[in-house]
C-alpha atoms as a PDB file:
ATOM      1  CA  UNK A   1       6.466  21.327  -5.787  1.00  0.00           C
ATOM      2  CA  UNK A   2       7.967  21.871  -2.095  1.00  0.00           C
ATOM      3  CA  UNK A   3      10.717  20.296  -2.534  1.00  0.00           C
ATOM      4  CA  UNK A   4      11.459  22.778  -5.090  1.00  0.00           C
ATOM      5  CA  UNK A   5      13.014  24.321  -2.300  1.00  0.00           C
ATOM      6  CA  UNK A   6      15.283  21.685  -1.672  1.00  0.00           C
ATOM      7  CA  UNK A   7      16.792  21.923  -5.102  1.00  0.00           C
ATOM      8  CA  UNK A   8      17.046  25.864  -4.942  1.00  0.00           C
ATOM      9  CA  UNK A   9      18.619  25.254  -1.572  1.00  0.00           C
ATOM     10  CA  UNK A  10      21.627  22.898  -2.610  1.00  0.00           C
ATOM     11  CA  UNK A  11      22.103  25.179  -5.869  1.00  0.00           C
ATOM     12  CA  UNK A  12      22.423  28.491  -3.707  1.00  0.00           C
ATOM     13  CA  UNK A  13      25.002  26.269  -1.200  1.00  0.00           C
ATOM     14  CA  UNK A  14      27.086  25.160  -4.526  1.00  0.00           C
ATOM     15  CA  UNK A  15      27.222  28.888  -5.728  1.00  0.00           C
ATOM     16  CA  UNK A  16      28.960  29.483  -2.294  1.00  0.00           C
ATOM     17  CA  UNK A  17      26.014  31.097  -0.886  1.00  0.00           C
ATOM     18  CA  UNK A  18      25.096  30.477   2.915  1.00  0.00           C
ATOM     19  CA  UNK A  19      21.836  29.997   4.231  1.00  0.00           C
ATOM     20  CA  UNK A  20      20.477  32.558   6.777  1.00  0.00           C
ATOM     21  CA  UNK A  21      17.583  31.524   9.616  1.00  0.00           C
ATOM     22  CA  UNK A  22      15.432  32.790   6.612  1.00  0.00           C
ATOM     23  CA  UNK A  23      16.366  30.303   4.250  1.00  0.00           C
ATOM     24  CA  UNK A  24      16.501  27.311   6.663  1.00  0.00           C
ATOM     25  CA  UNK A  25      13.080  28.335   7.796  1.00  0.00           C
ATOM     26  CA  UNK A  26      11.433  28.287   3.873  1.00  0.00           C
ATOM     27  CA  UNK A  27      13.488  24.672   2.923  1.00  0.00           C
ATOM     28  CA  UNK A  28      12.560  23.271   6.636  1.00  0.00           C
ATOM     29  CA  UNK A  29       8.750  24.133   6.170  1.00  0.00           C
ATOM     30  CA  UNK A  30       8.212  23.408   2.310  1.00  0.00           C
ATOM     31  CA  UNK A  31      10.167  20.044   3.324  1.00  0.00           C
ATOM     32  CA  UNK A  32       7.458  19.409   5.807  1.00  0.00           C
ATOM     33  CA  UNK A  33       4.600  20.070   4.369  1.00  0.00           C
ATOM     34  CA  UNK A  34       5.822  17.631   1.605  1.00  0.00           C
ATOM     35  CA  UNK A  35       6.375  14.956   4.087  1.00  0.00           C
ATOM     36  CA  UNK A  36       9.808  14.675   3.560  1.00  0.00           C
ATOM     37  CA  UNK A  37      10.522  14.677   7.181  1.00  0.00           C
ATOM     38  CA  UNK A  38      14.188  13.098   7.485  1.00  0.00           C
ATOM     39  CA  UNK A  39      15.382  15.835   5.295  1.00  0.00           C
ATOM     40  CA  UNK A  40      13.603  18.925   7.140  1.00  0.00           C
ATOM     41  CA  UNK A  41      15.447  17.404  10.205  1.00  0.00           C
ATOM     42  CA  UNK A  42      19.086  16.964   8.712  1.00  0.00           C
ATOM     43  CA  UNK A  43      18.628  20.199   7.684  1.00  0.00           C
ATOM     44  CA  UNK A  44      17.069  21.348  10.999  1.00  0.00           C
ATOM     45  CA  UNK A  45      20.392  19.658  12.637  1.00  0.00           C
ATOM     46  CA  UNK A  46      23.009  21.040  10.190  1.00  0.00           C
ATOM     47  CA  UNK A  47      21.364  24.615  10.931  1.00  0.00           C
ATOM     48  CA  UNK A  48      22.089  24.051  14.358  1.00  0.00           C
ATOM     49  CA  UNK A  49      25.481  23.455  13.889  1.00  0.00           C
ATOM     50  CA  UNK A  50      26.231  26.237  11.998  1.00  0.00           C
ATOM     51  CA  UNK A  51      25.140  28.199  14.839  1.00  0.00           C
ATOM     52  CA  UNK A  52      22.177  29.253  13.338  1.00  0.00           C
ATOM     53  CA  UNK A  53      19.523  29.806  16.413  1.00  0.00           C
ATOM     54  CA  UNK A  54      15.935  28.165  14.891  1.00  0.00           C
ATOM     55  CA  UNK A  55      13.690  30.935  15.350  1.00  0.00           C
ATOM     56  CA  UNK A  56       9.475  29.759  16.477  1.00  0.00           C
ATOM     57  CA  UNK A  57       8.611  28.880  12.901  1.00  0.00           C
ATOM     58  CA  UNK A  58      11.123  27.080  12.335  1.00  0.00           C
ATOM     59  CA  UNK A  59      10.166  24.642  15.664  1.00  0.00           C
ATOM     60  CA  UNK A  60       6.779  25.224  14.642  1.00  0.00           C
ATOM     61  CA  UNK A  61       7.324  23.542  11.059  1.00  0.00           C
ATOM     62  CA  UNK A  62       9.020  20.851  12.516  1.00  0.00           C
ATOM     63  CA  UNK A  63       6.359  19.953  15.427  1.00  0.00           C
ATOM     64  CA  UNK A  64       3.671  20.055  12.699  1.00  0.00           C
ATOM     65  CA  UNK A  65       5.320  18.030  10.891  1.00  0.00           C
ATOM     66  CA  UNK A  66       6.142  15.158  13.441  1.00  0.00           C
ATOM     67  CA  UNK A  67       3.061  15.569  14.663  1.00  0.00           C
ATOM     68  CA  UNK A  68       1.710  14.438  11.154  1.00  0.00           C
ATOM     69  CA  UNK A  69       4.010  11.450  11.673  1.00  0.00           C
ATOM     70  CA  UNK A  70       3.084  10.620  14.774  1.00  0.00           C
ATOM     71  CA  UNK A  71       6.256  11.143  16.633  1.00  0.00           C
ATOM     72  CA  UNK A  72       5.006  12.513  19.659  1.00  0.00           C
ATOM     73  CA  UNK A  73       7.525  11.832  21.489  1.00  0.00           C
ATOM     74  CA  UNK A  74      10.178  13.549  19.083  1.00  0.00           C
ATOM     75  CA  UNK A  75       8.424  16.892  19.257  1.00  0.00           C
ATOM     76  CA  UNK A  76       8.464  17.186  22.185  1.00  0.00           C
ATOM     77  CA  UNK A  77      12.340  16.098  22.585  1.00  0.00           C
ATOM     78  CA  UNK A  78      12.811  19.124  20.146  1.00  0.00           C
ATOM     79  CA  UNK A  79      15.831  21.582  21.420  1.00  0.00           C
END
């Protein structure tokens, strides 16, 4: 069910749309949530290089998430 977002993600990118902070925030956390960690992070990355700034939630999805993991460490490398 979250990764729901996922697919309405890559559907809005192929109709030329481009995601906002808002929309990188909603895929990032749903992604999350549903464990699907590598992804939230590619996506987390490929935000950053469109110059998107990650607002709190979106660094607060992610540490949740790792912390579920139990990468520590990579939580707290988050920048």
């Amino acid at each position: 069910r979250f990764d729901m977002c996922l697919v309405l993600y890559k559907e809005m990118v192929q109709c030329g749309i481009e995601p906002d902070l808002l929309s990188y925030t909603a895929v990032i956390d749903s992604l999350g949530r549903s464990g699907n960690l590598k992804e939230s992070l590619r996506l987390f990355d490929e935000m950053k290089q469109r110059q998107i700034r990650p607002s709190v939630y979106v660094y607060r999805a992610l540490i949740d998430s790792l912390k579920k993991s139990g990468d520590f460490q990579r939580a707290l490398q988050l920048s």
